[in-house]
N, C-alpha and C. Protein backbone atom coordinates (compact mmCIF):
# COMPACT_ATOMS: atom_id res chain seq x y z
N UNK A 1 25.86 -18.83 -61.68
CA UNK A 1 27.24 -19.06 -62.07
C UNK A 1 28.01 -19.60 -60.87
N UNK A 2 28.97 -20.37 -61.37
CA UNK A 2 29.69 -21.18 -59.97
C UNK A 2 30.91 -20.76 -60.27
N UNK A 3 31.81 -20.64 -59.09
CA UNK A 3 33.33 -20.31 -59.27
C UNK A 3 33.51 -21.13 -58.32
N UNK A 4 35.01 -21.55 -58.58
CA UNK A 4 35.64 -22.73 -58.09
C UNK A 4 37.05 -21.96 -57.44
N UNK A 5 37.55 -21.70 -56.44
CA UNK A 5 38.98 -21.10 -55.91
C UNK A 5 39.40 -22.80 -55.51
N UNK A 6 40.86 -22.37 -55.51
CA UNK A 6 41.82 -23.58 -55.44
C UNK A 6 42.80 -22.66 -53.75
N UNK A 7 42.35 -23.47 -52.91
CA UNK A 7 42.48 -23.36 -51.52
C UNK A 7 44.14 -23.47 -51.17
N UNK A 8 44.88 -23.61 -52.38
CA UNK A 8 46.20 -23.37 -52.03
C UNK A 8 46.66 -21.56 -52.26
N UNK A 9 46.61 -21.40 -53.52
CA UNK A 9 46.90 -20.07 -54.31
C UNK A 9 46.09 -19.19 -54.47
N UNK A 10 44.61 -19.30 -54.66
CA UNK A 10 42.85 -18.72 -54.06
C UNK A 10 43.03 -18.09 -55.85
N UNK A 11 43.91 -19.30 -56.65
CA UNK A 11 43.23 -18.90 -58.14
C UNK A 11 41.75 -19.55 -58.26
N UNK A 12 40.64 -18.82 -59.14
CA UNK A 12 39.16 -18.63 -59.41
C UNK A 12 39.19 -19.51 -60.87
N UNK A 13 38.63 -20.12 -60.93
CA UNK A 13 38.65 -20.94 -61.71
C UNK A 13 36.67 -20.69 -62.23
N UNK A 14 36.79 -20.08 -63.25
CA UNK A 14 35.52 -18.78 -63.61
C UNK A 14 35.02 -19.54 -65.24
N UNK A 15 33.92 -20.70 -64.90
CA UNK A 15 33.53 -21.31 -66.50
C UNK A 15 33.21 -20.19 -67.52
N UNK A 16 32.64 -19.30 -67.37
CA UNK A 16 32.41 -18.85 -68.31
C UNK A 16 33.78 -17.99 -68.91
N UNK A 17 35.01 -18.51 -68.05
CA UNK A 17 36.44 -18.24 -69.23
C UNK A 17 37.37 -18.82 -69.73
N UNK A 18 36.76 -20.00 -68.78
CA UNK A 18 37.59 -21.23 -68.96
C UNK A 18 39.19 -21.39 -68.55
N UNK A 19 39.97 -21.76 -69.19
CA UNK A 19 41.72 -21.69 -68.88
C UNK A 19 41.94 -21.86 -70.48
N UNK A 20 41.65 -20.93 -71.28
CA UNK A 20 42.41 -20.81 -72.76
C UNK A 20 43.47 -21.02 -72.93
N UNK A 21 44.49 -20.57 -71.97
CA UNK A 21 46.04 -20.84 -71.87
C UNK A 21 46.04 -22.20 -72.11
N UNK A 22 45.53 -23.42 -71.68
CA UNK A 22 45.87 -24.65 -71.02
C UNK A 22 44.43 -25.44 -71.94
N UNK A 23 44.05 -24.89 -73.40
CA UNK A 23 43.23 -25.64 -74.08
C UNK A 23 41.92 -26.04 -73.34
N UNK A 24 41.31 -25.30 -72.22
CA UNK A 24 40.40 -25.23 -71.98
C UNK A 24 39.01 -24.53 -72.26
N UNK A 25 37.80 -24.59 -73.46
CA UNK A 25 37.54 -23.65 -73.92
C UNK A 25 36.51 -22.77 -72.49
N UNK A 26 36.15 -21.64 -72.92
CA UNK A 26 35.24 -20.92 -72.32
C UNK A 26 34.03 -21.99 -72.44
N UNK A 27 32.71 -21.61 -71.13
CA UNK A 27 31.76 -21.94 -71.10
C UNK A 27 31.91 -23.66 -70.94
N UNK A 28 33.24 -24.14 -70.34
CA UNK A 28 33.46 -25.83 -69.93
C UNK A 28 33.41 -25.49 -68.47
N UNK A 29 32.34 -26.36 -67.91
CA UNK A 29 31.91 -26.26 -66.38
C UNK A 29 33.19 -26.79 -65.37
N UNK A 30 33.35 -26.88 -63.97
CA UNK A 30 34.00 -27.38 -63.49
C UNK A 30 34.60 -28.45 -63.41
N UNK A 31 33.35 -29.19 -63.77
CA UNK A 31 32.79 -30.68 -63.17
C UNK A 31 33.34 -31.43 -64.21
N UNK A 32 33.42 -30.51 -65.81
CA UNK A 32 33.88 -31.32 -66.85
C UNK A 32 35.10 -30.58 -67.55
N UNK A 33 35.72 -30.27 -66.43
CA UNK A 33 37.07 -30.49 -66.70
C UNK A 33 38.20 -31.93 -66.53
N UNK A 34 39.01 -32.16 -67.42
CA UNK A 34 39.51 -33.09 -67.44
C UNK A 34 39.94 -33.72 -65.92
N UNK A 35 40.14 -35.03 -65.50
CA UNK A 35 41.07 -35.14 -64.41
C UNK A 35 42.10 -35.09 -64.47
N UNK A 36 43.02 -34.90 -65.21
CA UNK A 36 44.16 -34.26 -65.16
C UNK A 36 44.47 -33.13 -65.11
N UNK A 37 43.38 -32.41 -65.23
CA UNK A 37 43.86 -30.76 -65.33
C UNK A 37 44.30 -30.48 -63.86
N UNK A 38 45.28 -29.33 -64.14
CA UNK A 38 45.63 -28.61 -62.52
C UNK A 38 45.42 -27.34 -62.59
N UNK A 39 45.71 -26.81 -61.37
CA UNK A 39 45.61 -25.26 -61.11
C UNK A 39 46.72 -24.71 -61.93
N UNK A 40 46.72 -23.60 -63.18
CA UNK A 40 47.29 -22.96 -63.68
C UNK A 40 48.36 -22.46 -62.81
N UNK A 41 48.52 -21.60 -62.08
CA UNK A 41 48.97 -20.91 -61.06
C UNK A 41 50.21 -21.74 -60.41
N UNK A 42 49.83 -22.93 -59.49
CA UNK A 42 50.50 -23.63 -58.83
C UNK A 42 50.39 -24.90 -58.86
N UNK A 43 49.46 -25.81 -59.80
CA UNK A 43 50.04 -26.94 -60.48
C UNK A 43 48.91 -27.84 -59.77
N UNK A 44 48.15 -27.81 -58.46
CA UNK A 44 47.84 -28.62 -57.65
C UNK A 44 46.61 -29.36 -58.55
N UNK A 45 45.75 -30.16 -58.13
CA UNK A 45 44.66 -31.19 -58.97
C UNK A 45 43.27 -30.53 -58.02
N UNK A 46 42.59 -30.67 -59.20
CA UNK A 46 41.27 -30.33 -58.93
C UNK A 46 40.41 -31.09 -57.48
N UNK A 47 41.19 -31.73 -56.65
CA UNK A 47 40.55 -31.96 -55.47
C UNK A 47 40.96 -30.80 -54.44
N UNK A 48 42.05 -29.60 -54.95
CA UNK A 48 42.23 -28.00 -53.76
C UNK A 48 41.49 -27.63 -54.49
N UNK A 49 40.40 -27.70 -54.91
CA UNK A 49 39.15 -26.69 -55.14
C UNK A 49 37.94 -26.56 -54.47
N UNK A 50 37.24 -25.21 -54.03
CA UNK A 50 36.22 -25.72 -53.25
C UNK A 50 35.01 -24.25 -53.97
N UNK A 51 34.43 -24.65 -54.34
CA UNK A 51 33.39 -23.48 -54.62
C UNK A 51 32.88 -22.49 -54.06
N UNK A 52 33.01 -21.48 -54.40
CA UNK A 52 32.79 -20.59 -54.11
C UNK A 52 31.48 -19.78 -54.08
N UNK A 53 31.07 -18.83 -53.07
CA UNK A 53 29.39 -18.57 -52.70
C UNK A 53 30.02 -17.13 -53.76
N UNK A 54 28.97 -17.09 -54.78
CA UNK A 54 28.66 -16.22 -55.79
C UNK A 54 27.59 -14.92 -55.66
N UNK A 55 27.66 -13.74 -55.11
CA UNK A 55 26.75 -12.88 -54.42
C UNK A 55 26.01 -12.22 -55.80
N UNK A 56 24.87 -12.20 -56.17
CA UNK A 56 24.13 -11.85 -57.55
C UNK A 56 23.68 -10.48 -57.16
């Protein structure tokens, strides 16, 4: 599983929940999220994101 934090606000951006608020369904990967989408939180574009190391 990959998580994505947004390096302004350190919101987690977690595929398997997607952003339901914002018509994003669960289980939509990072990568295929729209380019327009932004950080819920604080608005910024998917280039303040940087992935995150996932400890299993």
């Amino acid at each position: 599983m990959k998580l994505y934090v947004c390096e302004v606000c350190g919101y987690v951006y977690d595929s398997t929940l997607g952003d339901v608020d914002h018509g994003i369904p669960a289980g939509t990967k990072f990568e295929d999220l729209p380019d327009d989408w932004v950080c819920p939180p604080c608005g910024v574009s998917k280039d303040h994101f940087r992935e995150m190391e996932v400890n299993k």
